[in-house]
N, C-alpha and C. Protein backbone atom coordinates (compact mmCIF):
# COMPACT_ATOMS: atom_id res chain seq x y z
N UNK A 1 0.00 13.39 -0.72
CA UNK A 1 -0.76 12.26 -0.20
C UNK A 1 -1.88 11.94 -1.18
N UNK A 2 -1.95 10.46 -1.17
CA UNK A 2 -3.35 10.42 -2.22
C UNK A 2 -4.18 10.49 -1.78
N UNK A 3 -5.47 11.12 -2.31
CA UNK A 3 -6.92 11.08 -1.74
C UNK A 3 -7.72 10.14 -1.58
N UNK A 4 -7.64 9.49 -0.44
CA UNK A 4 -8.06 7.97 -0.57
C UNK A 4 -9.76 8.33 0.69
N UNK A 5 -10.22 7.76 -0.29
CA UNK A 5 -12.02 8.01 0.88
C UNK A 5 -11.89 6.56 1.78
N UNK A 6 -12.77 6.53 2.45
CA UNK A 6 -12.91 5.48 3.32
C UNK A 6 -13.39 4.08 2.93
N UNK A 7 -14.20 3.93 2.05
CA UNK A 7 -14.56 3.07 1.13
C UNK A 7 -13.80 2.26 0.24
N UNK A 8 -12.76 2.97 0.17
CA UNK A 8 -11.93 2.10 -0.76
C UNK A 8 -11.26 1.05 -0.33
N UNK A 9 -11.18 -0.08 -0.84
CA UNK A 9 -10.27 -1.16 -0.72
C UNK A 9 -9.09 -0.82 -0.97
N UNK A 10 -7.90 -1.08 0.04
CA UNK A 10 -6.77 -1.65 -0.47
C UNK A 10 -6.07 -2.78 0.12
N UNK A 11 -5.28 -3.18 -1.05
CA UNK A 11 -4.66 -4.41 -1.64
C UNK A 11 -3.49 -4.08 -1.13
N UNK A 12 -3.02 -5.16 -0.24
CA UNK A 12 -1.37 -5.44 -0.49
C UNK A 12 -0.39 -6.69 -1.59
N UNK A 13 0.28 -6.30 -2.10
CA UNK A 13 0.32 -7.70 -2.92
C UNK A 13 2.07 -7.85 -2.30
N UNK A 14 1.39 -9.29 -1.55
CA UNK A 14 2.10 -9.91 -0.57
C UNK A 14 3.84 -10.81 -1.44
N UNK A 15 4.39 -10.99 -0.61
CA UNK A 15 6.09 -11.25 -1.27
C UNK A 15 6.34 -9.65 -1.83
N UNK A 16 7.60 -9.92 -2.90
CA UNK A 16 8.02 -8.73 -3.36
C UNK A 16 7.82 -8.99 -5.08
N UNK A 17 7.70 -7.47 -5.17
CA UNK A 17 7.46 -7.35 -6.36
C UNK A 17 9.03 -6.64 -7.17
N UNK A 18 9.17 -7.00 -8.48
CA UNK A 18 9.88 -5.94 -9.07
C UNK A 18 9.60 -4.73 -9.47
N UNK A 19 10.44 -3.93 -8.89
CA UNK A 19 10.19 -2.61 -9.43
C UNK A 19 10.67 -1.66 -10.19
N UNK A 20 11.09 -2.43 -10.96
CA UNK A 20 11.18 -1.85 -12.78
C UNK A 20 9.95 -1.75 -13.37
N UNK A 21 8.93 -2.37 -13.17
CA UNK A 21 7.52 -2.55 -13.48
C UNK A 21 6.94 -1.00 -13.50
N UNK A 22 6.48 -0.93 -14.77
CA UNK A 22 5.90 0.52 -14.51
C UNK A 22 3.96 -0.23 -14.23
N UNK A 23 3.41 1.03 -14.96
CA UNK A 23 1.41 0.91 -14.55
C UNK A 23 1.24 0.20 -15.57
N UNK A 24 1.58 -0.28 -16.86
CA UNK A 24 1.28 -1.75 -17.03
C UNK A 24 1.35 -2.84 -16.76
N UNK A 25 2.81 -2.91 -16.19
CA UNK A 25 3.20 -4.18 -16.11
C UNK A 25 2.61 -4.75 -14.65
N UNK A 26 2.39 -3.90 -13.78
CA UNK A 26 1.71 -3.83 -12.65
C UNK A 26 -0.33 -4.23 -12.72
N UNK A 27 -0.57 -3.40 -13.76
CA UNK A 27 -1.89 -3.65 -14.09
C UNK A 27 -1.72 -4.89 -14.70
N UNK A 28 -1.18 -5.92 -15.21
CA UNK A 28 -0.89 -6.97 -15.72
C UNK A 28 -1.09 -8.19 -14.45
N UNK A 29 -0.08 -7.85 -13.61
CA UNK A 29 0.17 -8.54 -12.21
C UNK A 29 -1.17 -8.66 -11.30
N UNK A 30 -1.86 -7.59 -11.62
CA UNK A 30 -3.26 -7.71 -10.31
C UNK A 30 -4.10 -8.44 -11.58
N UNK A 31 -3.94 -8.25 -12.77
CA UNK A 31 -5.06 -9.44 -13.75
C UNK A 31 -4.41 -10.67 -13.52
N UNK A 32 -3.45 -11.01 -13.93
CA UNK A 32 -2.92 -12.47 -14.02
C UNK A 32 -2.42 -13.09 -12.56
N UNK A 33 -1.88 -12.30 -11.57
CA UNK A 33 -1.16 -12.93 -10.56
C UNK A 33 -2.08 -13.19 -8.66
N UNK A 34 -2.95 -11.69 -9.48
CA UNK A 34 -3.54 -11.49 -8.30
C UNK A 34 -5.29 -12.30 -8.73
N UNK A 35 -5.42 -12.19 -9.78
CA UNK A 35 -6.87 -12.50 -10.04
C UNK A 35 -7.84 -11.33 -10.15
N UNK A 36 -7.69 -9.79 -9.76
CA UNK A 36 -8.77 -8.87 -9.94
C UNK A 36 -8.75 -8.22 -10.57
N UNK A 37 -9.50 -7.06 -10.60
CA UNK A 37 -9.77 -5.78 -11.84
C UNK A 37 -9.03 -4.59 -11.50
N UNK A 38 -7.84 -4.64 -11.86
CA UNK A 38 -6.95 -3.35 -11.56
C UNK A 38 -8.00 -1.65 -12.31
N UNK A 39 -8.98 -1.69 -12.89
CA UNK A 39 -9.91 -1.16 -12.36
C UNK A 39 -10.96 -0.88 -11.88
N UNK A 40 -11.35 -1.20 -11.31
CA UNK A 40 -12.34 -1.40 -10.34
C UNK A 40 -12.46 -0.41 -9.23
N UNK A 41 -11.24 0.25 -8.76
CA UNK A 41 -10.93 1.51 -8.13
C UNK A 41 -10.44 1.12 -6.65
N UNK A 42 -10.03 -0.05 -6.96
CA UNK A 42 -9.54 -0.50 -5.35
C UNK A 42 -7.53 -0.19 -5.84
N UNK A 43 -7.23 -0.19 -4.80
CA UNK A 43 -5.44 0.42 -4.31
C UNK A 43 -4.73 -0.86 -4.37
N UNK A 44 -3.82 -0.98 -5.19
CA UNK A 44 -3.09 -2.25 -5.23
C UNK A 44 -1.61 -1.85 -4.91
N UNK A 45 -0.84 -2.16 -3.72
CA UNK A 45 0.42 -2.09 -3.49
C UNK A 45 1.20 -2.63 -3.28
N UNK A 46 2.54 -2.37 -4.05
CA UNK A 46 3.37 -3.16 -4.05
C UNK A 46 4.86 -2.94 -3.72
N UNK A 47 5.60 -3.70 -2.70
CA UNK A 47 6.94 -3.82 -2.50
C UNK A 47 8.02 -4.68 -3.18
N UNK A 48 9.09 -3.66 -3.07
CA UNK A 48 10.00 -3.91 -3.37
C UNK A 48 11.13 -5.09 -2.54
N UNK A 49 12.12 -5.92 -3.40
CA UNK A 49 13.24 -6.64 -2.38
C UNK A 49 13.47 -6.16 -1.56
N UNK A 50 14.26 -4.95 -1.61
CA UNK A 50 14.41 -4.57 -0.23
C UNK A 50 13.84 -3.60 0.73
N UNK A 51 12.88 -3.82 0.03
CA UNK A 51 11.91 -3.22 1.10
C UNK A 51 11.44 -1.91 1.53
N UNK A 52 12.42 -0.91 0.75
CA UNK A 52 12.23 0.39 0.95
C UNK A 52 11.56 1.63 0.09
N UNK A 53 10.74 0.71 -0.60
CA UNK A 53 10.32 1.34 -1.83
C UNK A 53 9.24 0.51 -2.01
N UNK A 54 7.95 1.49 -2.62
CA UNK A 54 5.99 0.92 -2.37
C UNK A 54 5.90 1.48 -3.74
N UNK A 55 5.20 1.00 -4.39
CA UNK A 55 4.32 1.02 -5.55
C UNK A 55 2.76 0.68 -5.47
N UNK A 56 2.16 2.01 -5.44
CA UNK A 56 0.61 2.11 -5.40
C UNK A 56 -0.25 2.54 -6.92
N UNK A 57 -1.11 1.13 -7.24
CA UNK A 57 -1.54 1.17 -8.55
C UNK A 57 -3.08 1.94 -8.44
N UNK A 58 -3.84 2.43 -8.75
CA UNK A 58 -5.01 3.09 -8.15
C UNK A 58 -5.75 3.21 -10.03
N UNK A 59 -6.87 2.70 -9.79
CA UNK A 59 -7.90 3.50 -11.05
C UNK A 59 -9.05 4.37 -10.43
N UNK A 60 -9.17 5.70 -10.88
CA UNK A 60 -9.96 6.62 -9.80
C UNK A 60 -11.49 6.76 -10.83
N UNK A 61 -11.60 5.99 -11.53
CA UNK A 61 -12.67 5.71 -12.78
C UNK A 61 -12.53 6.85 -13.97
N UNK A 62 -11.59 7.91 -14.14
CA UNK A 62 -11.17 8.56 -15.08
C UNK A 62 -9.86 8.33 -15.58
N UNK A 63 -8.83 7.45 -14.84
CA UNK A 63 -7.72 6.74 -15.03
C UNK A 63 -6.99 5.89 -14.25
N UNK A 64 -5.79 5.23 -14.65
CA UNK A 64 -4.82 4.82 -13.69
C UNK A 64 -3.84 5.47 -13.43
N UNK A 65 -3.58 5.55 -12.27
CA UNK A 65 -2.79 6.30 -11.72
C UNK A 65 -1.49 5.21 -10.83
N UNK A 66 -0.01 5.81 -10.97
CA UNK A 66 1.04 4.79 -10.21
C UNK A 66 1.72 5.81 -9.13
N UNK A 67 1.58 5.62 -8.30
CA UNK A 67 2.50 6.23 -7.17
C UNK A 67 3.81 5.54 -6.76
N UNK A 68 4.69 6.11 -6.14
CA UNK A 68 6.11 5.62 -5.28
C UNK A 68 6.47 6.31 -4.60
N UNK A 69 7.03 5.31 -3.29
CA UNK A 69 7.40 6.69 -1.79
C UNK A 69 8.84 5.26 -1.80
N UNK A 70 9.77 6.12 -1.67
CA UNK A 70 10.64 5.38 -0.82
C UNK A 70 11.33 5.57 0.51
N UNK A 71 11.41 5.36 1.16
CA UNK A 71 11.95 5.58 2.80
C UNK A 71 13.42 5.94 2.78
N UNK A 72 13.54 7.38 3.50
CA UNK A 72 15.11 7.05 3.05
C UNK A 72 15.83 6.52 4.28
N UNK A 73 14.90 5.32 5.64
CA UNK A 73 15.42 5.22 6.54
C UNK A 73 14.64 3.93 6.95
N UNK A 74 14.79 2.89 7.21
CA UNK A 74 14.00 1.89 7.79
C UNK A 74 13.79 1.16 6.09
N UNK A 75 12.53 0.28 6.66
CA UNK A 75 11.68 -0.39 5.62
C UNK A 75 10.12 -0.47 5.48
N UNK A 76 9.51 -0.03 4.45
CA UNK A 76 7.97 -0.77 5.19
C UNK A 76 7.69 -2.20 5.71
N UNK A 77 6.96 -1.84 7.25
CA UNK A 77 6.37 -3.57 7.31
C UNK A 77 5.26 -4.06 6.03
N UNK A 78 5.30 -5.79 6.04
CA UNK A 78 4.99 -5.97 5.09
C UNK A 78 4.49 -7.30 6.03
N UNK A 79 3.48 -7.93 5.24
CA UNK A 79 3.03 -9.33 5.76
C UNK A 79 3.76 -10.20 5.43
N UNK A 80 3.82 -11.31 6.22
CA UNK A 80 5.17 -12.62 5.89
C UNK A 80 4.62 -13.69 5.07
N UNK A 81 3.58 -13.43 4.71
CA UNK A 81 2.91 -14.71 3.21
C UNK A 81 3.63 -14.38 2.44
N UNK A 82 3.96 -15.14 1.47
CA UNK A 82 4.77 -15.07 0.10
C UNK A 82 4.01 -15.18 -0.92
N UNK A 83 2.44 -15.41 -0.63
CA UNK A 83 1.61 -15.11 -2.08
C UNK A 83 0.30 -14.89 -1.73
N UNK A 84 -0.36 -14.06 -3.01
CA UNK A 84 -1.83 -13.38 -2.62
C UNK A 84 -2.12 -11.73 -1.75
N UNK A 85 -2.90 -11.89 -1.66
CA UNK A 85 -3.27 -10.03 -1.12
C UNK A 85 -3.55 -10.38 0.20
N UNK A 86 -3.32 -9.53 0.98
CA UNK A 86 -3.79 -8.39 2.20
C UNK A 86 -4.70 -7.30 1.96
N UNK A 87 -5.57 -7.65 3.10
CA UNK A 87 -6.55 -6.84 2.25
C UNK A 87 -6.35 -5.58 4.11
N UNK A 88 -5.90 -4.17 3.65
CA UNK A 88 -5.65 -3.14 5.19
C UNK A 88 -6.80 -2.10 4.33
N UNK A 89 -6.94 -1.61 5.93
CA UNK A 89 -8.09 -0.10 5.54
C UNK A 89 -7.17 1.25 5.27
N UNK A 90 -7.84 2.31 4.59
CA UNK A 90 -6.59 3.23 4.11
C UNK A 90 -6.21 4.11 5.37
N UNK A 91 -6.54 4.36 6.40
CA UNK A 91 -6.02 4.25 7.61
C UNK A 91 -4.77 3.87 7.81
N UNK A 92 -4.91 2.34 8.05
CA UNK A 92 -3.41 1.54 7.65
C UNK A 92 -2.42 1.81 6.83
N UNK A 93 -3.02 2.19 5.66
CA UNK A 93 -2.03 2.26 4.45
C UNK A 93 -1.27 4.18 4.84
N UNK A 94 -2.12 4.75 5.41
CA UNK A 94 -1.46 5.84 5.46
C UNK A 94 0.10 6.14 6.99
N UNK A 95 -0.50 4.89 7.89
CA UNK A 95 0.20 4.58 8.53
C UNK A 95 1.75 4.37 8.05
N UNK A 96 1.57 2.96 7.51
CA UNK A 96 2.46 2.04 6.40
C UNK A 96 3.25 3.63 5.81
N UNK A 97 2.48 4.39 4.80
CA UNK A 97 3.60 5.35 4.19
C UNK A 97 4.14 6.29 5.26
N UNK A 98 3.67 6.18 6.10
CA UNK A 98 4.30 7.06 7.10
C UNK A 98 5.14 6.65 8.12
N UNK A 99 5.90 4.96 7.68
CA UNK A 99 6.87 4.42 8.17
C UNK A 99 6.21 4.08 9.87
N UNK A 100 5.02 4.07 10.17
CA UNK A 100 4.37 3.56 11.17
C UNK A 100 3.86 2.44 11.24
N UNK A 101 4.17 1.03 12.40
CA UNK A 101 3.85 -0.01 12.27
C UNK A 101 2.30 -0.09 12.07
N UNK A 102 2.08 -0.36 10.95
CA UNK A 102 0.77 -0.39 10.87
C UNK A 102 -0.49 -1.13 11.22
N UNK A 103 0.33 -2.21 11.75
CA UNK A 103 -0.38 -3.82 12.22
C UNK A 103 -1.17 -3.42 14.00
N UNK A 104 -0.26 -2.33 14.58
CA UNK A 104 -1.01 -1.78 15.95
C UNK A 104 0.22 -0.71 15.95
N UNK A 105 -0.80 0.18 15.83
CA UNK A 105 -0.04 1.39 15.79
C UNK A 105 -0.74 2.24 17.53
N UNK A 106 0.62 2.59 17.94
CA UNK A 106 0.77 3.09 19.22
C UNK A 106 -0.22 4.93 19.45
N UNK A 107 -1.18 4.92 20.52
CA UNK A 107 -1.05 6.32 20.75
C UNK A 107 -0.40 7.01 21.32
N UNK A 108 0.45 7.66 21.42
CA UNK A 108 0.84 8.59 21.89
C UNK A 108 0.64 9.62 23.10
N UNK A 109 -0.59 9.83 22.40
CA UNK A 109 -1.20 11.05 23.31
C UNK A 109 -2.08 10.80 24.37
N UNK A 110 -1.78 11.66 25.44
CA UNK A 110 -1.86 11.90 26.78
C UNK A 110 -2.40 12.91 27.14
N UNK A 111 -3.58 13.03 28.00
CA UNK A 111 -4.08 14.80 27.97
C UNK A 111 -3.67 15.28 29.10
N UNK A 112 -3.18 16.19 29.58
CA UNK A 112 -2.11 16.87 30.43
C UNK A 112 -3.38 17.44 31.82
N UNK A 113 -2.66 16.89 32.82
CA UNK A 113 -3.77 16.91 33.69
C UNK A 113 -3.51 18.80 34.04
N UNK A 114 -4.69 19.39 34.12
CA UNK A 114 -4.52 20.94 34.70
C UNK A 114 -4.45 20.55 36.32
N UNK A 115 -3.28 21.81 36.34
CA UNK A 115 -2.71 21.67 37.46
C UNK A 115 -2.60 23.19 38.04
């Protein structure tokens, strides 16, 4: 899991991305496509066509760093704009990799009445 503090921004970068793209061509995409500072230390992520595969661009101010999770079951949800960022808290995003709807994610838990 990445170590993501609470403070941090992250980025969804909305439609799909290709993912042949390694951490340049990606750091390229948040300068030219997205408009920001791929370092700056905010989380830029990105999906794939079909959907089952995330690309997380991260600068932690000693480097850039590229992550990938792919699902081997479902898809991640994703927002239905076809251009520009989403801006989720890393909360969300840990949701999202954990194949949990992340838009309202359900509790579960119930405290068991003593009996």
């Amino acid at each position: 899991m990445i170590p993501i503090s609470s403070g941090v921004r992250v980025w969804l970068a909305v439609g799909h991305t290709d993912m042949r793209r390694g951490m340049n061509g990606l750091a390229l995409q948040v300068q030219e496509a997205l408009g920001r500072d791929p370092h700056a230390g905010d989380l830029y992520v990105f999906r794939g066509r079909r959907g089952d595969l995330v690309k997380i661009l991260w600068h932690d101010g000693l480097g850039m760093s590229l992550y990938a999770k792919r699902l081997e079951r479902g898809r991640f949800l994703w927002p239905a704009t076809t251009s520009g960022t989403v801006s989720i808290s890393s909360a969300q995003l840990a949701y999202m990799l954990d194949g949990i709807d992340w838009r309202n994610p359900q509790h579960t838990y119930r405290p068991q009445v003593a009996g």
